[in-house]
Protein backbone atom coordinates (compact mmCIF):
# COMPACT_ATOMS: atom_id res chain seq x y z
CA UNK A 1 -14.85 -4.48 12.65
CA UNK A 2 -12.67 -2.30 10.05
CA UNK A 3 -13.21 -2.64 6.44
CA UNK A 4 -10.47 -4.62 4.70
CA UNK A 5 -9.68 -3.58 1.26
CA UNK A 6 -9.01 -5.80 -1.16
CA UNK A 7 -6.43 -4.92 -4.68
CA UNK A 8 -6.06 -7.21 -7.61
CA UNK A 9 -2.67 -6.40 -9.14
CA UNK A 10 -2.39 -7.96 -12.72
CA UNK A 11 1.28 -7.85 -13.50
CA UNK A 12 0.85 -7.44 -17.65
CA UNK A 13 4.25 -8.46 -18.85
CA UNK A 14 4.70 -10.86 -21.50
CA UNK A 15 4.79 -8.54 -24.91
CA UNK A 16 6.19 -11.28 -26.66
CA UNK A 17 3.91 -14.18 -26.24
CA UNK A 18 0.99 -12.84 -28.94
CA UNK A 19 -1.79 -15.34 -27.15
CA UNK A 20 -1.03 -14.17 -23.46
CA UNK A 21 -2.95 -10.97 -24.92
CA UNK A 22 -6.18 -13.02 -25.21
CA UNK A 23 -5.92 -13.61 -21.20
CA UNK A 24 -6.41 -9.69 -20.04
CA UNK A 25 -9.60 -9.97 -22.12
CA UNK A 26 -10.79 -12.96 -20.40
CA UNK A 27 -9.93 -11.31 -16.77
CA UNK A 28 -11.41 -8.26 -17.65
CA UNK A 29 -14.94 -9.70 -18.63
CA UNK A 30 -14.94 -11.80 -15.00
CA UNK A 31 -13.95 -8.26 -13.24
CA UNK A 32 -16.94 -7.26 -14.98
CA UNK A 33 -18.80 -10.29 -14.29
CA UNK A 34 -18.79 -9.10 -10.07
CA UNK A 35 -19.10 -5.44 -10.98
CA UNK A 36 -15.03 -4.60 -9.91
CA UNK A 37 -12.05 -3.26 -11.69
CA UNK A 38 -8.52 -4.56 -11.54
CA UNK A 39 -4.96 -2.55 -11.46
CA UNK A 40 -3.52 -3.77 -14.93
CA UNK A 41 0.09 -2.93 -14.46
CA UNK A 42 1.56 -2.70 -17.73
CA UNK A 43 4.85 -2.58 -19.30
CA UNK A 44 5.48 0.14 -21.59
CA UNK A 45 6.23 -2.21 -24.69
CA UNK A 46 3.17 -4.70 -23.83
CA UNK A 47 0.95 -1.32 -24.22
CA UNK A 48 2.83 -0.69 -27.55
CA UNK A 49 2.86 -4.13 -29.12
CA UNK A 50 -0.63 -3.97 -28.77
CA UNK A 51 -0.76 -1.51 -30.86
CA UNK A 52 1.25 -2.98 -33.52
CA UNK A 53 -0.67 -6.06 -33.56
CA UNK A 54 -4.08 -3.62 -33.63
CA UNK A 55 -5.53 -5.46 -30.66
CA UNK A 56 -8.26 -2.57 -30.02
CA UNK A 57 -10.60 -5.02 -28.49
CA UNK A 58 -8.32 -5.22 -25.81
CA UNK A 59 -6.81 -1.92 -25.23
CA UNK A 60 -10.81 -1.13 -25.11
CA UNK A 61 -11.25 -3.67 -22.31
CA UNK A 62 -8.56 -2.13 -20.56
CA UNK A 63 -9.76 1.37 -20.87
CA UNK A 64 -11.84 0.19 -18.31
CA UNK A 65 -9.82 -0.65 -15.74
CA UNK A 66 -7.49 0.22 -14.04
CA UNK A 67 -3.77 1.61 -15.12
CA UNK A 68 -0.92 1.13 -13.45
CA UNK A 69 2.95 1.06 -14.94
CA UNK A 70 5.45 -1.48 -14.48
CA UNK A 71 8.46 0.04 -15.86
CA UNK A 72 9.01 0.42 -19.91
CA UNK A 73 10.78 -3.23 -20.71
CA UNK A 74 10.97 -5.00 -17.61
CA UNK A 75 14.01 -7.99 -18.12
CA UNK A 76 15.31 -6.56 -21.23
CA UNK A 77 18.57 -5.98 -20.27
CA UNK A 78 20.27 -3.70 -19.04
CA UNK A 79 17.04 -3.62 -16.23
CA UNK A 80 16.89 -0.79 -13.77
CA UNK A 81 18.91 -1.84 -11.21
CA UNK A 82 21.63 -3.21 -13.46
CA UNK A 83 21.52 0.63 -15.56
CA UNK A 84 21.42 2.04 -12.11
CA UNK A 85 24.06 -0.01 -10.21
CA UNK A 86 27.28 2.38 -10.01
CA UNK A 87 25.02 5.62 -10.40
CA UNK A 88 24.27 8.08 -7.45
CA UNK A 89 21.24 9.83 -6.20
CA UNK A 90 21.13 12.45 -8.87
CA UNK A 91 22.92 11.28 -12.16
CA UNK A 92 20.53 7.91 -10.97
CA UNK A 93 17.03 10.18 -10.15
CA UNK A 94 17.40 11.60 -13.77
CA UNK A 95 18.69 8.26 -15.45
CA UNK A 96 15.24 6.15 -14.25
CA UNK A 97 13.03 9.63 -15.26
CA UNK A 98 15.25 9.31 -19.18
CA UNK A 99 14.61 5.84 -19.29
CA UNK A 100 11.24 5.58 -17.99
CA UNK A 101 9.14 8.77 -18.70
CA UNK A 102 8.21 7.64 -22.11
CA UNK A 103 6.22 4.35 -21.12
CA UNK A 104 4.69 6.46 -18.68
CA UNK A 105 3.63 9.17 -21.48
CA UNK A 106 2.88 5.62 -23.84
CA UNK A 107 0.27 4.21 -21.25
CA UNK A 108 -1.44 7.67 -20.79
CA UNK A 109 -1.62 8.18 -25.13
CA UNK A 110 -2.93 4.59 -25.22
CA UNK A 111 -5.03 4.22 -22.41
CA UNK A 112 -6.12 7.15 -21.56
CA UNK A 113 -5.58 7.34 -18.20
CA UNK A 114 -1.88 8.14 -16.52
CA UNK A 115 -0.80 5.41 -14.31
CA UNK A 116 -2.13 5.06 -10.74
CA UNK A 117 1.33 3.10 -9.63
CA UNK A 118 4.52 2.48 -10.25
CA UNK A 119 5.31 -1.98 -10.19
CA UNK A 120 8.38 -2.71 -9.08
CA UNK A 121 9.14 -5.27 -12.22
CA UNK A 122 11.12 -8.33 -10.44
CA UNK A 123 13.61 -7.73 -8.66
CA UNK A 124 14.55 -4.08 -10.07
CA UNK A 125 15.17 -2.46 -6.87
CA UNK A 126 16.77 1.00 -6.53
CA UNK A 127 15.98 3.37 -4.14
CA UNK A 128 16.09 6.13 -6.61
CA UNK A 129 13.03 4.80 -8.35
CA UNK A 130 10.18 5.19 -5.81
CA UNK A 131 11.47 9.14 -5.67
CA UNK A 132 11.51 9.27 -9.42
CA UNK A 133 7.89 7.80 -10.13
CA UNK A 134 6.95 10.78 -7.33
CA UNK A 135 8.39 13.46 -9.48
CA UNK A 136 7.18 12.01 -12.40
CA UNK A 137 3.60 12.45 -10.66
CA UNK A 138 3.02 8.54 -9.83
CA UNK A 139 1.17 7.87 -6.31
CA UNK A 140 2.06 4.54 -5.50
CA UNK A 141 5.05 2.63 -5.75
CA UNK A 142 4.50 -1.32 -5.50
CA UNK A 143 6.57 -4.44 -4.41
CA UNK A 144 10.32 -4.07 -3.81
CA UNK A 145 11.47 -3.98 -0.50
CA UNK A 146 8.56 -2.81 1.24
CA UNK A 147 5.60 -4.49 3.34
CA UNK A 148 2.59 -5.87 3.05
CA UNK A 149 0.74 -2.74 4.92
CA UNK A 150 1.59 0.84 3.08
CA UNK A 151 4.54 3.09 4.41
CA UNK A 152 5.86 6.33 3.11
CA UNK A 153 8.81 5.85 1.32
CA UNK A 154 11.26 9.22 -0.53
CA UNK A 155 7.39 10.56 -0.42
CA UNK A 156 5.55 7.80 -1.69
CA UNK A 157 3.16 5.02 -0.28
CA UNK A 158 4.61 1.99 -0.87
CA UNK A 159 3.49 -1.32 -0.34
CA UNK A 160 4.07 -5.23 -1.33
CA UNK A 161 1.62 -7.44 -2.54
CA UNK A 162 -0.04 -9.88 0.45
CA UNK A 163 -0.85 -13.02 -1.71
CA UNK A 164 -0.05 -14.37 -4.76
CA UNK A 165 -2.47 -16.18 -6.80
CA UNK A 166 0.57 -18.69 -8.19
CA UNK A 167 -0.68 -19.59 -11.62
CA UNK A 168 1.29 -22.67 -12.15
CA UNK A 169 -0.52 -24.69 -9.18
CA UNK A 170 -4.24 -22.92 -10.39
CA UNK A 171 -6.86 -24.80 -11.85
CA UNK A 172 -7.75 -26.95 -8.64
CA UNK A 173 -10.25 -27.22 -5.99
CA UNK A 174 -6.97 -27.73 -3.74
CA UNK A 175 -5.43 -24.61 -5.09
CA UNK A 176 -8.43 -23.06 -4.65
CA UNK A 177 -9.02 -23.48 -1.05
CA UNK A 178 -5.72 -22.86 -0.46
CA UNK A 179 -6.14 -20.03 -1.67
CA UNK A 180 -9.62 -19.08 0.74
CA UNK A 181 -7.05 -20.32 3.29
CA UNK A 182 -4.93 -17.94 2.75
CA UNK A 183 -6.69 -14.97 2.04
CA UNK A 184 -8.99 -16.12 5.63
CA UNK A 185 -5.47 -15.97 7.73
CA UNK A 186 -4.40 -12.17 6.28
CA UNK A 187 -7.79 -10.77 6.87
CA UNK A 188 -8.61 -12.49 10.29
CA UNK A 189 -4.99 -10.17 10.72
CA UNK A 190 -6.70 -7.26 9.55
CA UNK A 191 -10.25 -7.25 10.29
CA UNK A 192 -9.72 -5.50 13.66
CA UNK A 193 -7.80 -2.57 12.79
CA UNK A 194 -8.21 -2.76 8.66
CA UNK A 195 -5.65 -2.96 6.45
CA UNK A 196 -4.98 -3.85 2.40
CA UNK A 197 -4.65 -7.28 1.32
CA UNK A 198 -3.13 -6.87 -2.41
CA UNK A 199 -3.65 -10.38 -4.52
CA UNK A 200 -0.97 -10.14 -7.52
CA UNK A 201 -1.23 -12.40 -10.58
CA UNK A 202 0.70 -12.70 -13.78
CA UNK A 203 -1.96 -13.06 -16.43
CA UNK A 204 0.18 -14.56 -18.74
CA UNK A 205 0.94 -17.75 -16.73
CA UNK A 206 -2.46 -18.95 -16.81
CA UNK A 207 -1.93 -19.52 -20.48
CA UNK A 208 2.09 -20.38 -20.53
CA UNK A 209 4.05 -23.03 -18.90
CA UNK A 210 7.00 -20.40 -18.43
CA UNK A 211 7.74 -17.04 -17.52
CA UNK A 212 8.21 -15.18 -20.89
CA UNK A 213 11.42 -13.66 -19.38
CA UNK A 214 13.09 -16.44 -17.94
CA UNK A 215 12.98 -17.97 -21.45
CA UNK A 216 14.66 -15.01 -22.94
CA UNK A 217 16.67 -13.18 -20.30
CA UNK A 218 17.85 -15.23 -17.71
CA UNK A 219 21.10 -14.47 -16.10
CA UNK A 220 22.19 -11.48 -17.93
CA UNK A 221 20.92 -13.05 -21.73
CA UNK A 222 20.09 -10.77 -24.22
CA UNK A 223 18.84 -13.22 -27.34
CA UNK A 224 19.43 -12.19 -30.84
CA UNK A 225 16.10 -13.93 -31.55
CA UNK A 226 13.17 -13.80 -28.76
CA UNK A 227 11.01 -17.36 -28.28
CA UNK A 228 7.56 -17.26 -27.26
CA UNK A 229 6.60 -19.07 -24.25
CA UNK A 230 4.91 -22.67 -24.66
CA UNK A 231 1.23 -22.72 -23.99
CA UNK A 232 -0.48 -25.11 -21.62
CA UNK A 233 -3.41 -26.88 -23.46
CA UNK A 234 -6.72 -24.67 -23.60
CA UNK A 235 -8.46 -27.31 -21.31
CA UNK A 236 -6.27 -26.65 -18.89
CA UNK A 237 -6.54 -22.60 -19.49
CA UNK A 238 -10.28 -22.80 -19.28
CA UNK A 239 -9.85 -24.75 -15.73
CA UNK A 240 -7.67 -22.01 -14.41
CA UNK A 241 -9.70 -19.54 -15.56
CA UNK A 242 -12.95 -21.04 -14.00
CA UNK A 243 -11.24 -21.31 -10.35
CA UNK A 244 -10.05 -17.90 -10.53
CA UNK A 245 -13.46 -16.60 -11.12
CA UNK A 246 -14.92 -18.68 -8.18
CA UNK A 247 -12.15 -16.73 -6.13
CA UNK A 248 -12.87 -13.50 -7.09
CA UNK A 249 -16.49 -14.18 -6.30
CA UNK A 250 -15.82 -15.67 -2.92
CA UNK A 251 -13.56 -12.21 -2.20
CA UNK A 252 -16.23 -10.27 -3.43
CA UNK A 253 -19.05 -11.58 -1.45
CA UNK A 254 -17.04 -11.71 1.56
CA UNK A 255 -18.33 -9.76 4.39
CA UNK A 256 -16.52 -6.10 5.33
CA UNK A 257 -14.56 -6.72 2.48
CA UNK A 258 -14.37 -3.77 -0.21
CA UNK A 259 -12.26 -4.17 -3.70
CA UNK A 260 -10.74 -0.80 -4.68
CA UNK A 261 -7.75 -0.76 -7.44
CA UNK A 262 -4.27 1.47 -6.99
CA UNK A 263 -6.14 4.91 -7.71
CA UNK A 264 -7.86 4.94 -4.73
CA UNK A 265 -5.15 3.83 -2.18
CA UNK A 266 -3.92 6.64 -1.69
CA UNK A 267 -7.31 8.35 0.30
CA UNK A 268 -7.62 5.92 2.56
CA UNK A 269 -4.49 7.02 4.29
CA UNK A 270 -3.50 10.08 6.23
CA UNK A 271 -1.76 12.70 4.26
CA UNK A 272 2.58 12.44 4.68
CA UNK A 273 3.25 15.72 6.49
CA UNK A 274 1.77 15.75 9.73
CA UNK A 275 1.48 18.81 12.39
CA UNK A 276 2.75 18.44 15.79
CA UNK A 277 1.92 20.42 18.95
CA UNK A 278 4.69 21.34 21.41
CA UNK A 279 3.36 18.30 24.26
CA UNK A 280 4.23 15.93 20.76
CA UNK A 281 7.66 17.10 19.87
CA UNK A 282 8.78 17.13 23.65
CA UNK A 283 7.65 13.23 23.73
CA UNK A 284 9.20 13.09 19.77
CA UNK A 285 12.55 14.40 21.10
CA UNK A 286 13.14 11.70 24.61
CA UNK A 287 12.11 8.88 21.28
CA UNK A 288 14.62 9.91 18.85
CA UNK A 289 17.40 10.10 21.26
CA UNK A 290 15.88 6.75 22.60
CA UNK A 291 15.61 4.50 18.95
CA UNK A 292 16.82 6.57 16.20
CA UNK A 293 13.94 5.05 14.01
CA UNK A 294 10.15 6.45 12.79
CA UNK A 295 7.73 7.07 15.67
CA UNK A 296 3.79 7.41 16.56
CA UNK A 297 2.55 9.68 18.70
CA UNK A 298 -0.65 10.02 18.50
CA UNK A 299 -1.76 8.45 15.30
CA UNK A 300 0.62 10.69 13.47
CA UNK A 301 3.73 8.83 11.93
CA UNK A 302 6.86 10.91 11.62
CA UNK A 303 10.09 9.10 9.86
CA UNK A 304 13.57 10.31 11.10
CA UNK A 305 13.91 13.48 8.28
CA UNK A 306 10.46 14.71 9.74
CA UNK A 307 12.55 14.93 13.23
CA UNK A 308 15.06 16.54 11.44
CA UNK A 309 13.28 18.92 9.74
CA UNK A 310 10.60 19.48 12.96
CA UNK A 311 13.66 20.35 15.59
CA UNK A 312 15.53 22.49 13.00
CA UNK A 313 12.57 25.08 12.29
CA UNK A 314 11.81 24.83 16.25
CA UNK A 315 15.50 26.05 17.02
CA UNK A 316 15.84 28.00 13.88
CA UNK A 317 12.35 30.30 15.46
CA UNK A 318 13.79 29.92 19.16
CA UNK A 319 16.66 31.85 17.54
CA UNK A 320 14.99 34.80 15.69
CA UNK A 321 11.72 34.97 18.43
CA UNK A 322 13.28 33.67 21.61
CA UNK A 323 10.63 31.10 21.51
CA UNK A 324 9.82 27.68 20.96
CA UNK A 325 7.09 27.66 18.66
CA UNK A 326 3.58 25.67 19.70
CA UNK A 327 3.20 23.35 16.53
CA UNK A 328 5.55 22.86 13.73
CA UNK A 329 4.41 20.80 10.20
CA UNK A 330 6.33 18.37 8.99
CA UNK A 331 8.15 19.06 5.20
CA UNK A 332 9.10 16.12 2.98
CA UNK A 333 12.77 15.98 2.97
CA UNK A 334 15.12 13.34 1.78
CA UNK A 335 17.52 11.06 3.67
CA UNK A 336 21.69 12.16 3.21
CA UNK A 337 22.33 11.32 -0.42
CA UNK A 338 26.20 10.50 0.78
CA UNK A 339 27.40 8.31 3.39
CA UNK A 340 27.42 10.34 6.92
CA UNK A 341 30.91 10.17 8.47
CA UNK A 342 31.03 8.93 12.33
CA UNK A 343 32.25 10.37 14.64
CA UNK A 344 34.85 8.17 17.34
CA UNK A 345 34.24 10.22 20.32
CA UNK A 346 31.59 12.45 22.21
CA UNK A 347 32.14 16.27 21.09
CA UNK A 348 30.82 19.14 23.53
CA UNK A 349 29.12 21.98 22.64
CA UNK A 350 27.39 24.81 23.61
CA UNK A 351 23.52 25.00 23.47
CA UNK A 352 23.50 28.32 21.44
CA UNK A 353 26.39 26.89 18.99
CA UNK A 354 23.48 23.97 18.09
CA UNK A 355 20.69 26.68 18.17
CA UNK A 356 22.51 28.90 15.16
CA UNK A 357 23.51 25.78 13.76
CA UNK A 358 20.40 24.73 13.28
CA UNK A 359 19.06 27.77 11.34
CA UNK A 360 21.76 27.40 8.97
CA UNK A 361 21.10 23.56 8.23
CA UNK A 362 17.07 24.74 8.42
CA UNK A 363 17.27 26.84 5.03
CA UNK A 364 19.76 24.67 3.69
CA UNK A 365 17.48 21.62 3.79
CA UNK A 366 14.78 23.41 2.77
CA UNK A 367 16.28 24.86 -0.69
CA UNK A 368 18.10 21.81 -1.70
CA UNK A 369 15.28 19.18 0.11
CA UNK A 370 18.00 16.50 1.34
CA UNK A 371 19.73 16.65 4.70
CA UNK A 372 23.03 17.27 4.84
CA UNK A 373 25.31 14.09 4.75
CA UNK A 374 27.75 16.04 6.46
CA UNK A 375 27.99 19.29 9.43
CA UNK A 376 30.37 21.28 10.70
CA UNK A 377 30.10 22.43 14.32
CA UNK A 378 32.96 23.72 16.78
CA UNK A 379 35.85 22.36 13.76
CA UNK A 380 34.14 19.20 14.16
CA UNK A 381 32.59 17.06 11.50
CA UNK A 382 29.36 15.34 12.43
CA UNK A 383 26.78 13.13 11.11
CA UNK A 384 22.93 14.47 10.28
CA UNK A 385 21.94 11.69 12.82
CA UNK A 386 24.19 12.95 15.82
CA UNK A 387 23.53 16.50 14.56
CA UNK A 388 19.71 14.94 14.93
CA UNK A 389 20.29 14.11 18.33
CA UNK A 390 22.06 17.03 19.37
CA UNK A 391 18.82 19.01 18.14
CA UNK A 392 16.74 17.20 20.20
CA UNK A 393 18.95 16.95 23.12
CA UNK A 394 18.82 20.99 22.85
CA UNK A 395 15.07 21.19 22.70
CA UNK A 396 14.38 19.48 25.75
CA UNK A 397 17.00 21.94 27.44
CA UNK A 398 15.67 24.94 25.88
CA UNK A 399 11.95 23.71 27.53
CA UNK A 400 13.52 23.34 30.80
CA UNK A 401 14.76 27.09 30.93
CA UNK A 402 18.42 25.98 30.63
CA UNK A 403 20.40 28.86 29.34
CA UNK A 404 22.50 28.80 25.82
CA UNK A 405 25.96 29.04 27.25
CA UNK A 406 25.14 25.35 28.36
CA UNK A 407 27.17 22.59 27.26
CA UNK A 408 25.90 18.90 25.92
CA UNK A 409 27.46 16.37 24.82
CA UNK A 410 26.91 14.91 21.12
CA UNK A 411 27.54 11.31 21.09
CA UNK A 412 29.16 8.97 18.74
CA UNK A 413 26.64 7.10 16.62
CA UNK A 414 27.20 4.74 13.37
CA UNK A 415 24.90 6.89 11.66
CA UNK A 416 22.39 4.34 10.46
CA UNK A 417 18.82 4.49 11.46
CA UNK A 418 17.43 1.18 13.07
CA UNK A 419 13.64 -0.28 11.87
CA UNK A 420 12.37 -3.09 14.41
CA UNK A 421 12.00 -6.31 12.42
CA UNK A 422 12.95 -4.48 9.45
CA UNK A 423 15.97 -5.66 8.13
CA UNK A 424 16.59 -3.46 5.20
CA UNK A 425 19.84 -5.19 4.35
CA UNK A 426 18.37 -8.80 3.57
CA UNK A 427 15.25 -7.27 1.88
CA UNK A 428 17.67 -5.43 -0.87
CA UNK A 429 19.59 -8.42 -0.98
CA UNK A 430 16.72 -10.72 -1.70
CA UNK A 431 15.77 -8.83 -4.63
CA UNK A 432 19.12 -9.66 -6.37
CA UNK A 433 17.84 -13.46 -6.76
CA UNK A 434 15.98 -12.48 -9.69
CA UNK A 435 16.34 -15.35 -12.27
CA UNK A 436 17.06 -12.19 -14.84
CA UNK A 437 19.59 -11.13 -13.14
CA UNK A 438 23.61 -11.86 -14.16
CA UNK A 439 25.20 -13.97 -12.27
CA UNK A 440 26.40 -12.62 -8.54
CA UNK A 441 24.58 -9.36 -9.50
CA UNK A 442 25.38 -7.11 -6.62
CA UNK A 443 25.57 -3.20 -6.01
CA UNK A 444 26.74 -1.42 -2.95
CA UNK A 445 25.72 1.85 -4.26
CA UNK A 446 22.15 0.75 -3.99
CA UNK A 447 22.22 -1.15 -0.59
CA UNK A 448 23.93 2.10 0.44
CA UNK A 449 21.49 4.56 -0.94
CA UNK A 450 18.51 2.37 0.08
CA UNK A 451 19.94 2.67 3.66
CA UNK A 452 20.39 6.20 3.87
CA UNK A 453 16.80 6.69 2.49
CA UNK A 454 15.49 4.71 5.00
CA UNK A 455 15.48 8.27 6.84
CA UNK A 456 12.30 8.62 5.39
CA UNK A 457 10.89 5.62 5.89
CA UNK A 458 7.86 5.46 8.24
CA UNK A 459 3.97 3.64 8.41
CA UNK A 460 1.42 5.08 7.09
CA UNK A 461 -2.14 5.95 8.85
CA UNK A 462 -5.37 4.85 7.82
CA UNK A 463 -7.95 7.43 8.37
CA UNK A 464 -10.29 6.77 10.61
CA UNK A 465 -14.21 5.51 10.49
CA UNK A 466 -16.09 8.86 9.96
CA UNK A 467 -19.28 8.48 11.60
C-alpha cells in the first residue's frame, strides 16, 4: 500500500469580519493539538489588517504554519479575471505580477516565510496566472480548473482541492461521518497507487452565517460602506469547532496516511523536464500523430510542447551531425500565445524542407520560450500542431533510412489539443458562476488562452517508494 498524503488548505479570506480572526487561532492550537501544520492561504489585505488591528497573537500562531497566498483582495472588484478579461498573454503575464507581487512581498514581511502556493481565490481563473505565480517564484498553484491529483500546468503543479469540509452543515455527528465517508471513498481510490487528498475549509464560516464576500460583492457590487458578516451564536461555534477536531484526529491516526502542507508537495513528484532515450521518442512520435494530447511512456509524462520541443532539437542535430541523437531532455516551453491558423487541405513537403525547418523554429522557441502560433513552410502557413506532426512524421522516416528528398504529407488539423475526460471548455466556464462575479461575466480571451496553454498540460509523477 502507497502512502496517501493528506493537505489542509485554510482559505483565510474574510479581512473584514474582525471576529473571523479569532478562528485561525483556534485552528492553529488543534493543528498543534495532533502535532501537524496547516497551509493558511492568505489574502494579501487579511495579512495587513492584521496588522492594523495589532493582532500579534495571531500573526505569531501563524508563523507557525504554513504560508500560502491567495491573491491580494480576492472579490474586491475588479478581481483577476474581470482585470484580465480583454488582456493577452503578455500585457496579462505582467498585469497579474503589477497587481499581485506586493501581497506576495506583504505575506513574506509579515510572516516570514514567502508563500508555498498560489489559491486560486473563487472563481478567478486566467491562464496567465499559474505562469505568473511561477515567475514570481511560487511552486504551487491551487484550485481553478485543474484536478484533484497534481499536473504540470505553464510550469507549475497544479492541483484542486479533493474535499471540502462545508462549514455551514459542521457541527454534527452526521456531518461528521459524512465527512469519514467521504474522506474513506477518496483514499480507498488512492491507497494503491498514492495520491493527495487536499481538505479545504474557509475558517471564517465556522464563525459567520455568510460568506464575507457575497455580502459585499456579489454580482459586480462594489459597496461604498463594507458590512461585516453575522455571527452564528458561540454555542454553535464551539460545536463546530469540537467536530472538526475529532476529524482531524481521525485523519491523523489513520493508517498510511501522512499530513504534509503546500511546501512539501512539490518533492513528492518527479521533476517537469524529463529525458528520453531514442526507443521513447520513436514510441512518443506513432502517439502524437495518434492523440495529439500528453503521453506516458515509461513513468515519464511529456505534455504536447515537450513533443515539440523533443522532435525539434532531434531534427535540428540530424541536420548539423547527420544523426539522430540517443536522448534528448525536455525544456519548459509555453503553448502558442495566438490562435494557430488551420489549414483546409493536406500540404506536401519534402523531408529535408521539415528538417531545416525545424532548426529554425528550434532556436526560435528556445530564445523567446513559446511556440510559434504560426510557420511558414513551402509558401504555406501552418499550425505548431500540424508543424508538430509533420516533425514527428519526419522522425520516424529519418529512423527508417528514408532519404530527405522524400515527400510527406502534413495534414489538416483544427489545431486544438484533445485531453480524455478533460473538458477544458466546461471547467473555464464553470468558474464564471462565481456569486462575485457580474452578471453573464464571460471572456473569450481567457477560454482561448486557457486552450492554447493546455499544450503544456500533462500529469505529474509521484516518485517512487525508495527502498
Amino acid at each position: 500500500m502507497r502512502t496517501v498524503y493528506v493537505i489542509f488548505q485554510l482559505d483565510t479570506e474574510d479581512f473584514i469580519t474582525p471576529e473571523t480572526d479569532n478562528v485561525i487561532v483556534d485552528l492553529i492550537k488543534i493543528f498543534n493539538r495532533h502535532g501537524i501544520k496547516g497551509s493558511f492561504a492568505i489574502v494579501g489585505e487579511k495579512a495587513r489588517v492584521l496588522e492594523r488591528r495589532r493582532r500579534n497573537d495571531v500573526i505569531k500562531a501563524l508563523k507557525t504554519q504554513d504560508i500560502a497566498y491567495q491573491s491580494n483582495y480576492h472579490s474586491v472588484h475588479p478581481t483577476i479575471s474581470e482585470y484580465l478579461r480583454g488582456l493577452g498573454w503578455e500585457d496579462g503575464v505582467k498585469e497579474v505580477i503589477r497587481r499581485e507581487e506586493g501581497g506576495i512581498r506583504d505575506l513574506k514581511r509579515i510572516f516570514g516565510q514567502y508563500p508555498s502556493a498560489f489559491i486560486q481565490p473563487g472563481g478567478n481563473w486566467a491562464p496567465q496566472v499559474p505562469y505568473a505565480m511561477k515567475k514570481l517564484g511560487i511552486q504551487v498553484y491551487a484550485d481553478g480548473i485543474f484536478l484533484p491529483q497534481p499536473v504540470w500546468f505553464c510550469g507549475i503543479l497544479s492541483i484542486r482541492y479533493s474535499l471540502s469540509f462545508n462549514e455551514r452543515e459542521a457541527g454534527t455527528e452526521e456531518h461528521l461521518q459524512m465527512m469519514k465517508e467521504k474522506f474513506e471513498d477518496i483514499y480507498n481510490s488512492l491507497k494503491d497507487k498514492g495520491g493527495v487528498i487536499i481538505i479545504v475549509l474557509h475558517p471564517c464560516m465556522l464563525l459567520t452565517k455568510e460568506f464575507w464576500d457575497a455580502i459585499n460583492f456579489a454580482k459586480g457590487n462594489m459597496p461604498k460602506e463594507l458590512k461585516t458578516a453575522p455571527l452564528i451564536p458561540e454555542d454553535l461555534y464551539k460545536r463546530k469547532l469540537a467536530r472538526f477536531e475529532e476529524f482531524v484526529d481521525y485523519i491523523t491516526r489513520h493508517p498510511n496516511v501522512k499530513v504534509i502542507t503546500f511546501r512539501e508537495l512539490p518533492s513528492l513528484y518527479e521533476e517537469e523536464n524529463v529525458e528520453l532515450n531514442i526507443d521513447e521518442m520513436e514510441i512518443l512520435a506513432k502517439k502524437v500523430l495518434d492523440k495529439h494530447s500528453f503521453h506516458i511512456i515509461n513513468r515519464k509524462s511529456i505534455s504536447l510542447a515537450d513533443a515539440f520541443y523533443v522532435f525539434s532539437y532531434a531534427l535540428k542535430e540530424y541536420k548539423d551531425k547527420g544523426v539522430i541523437p540517443r536522448k534528448v531532455r525536455t525544456y519548459t516551453l509555453l503553448g502558442p500565445v495566438e490562435r494557430p491558423p488551420e489549414i483546409r487541405e493536406h500540404v506536401k513537403v519534402r523531408i529535408g524542407d521539415v528538417v531545416n525547418l525545424a532548426k529554425e523554429v528550434y532556436f526560435n522557441i528556445v530564445k523567446s520560450g513559446v511556440i510559434p502560433s504560426a510557420i511558414k513552410i513551402n509558401n504555406k502557413v501552418i499550425g505548431p500542431l500540424s508543424f508538430l506532426c509533420a516533425m514527428a512524421q519526419t522522425f520516424l522516416l529519418l529512423l527508417k533510412g528514408e532519404n530527405t528528398e522524400k515527400e510527406l504529407e502534413i495534414i489538416s488539423t483544427d489545431e486544438k489539443p484533445k485531453f480524455e475526460g478533460y473538458d477544458l471548455v466546461r471547467r473555464v466556464c464553470s468558474q464564471w458562476r462565481w456569486i462575485v462575479f457580474p452578471k453573464d461575466f464571460h471572456s473569450e480571451r481567457i477560454l482561448e488562452l486557457t486552450i492554447l496553454q493546455s499544450w503544456t498540460l500533462k500529469p505529474a509523477i509521484m516518485k517512487e517508494l525508495k527502498d
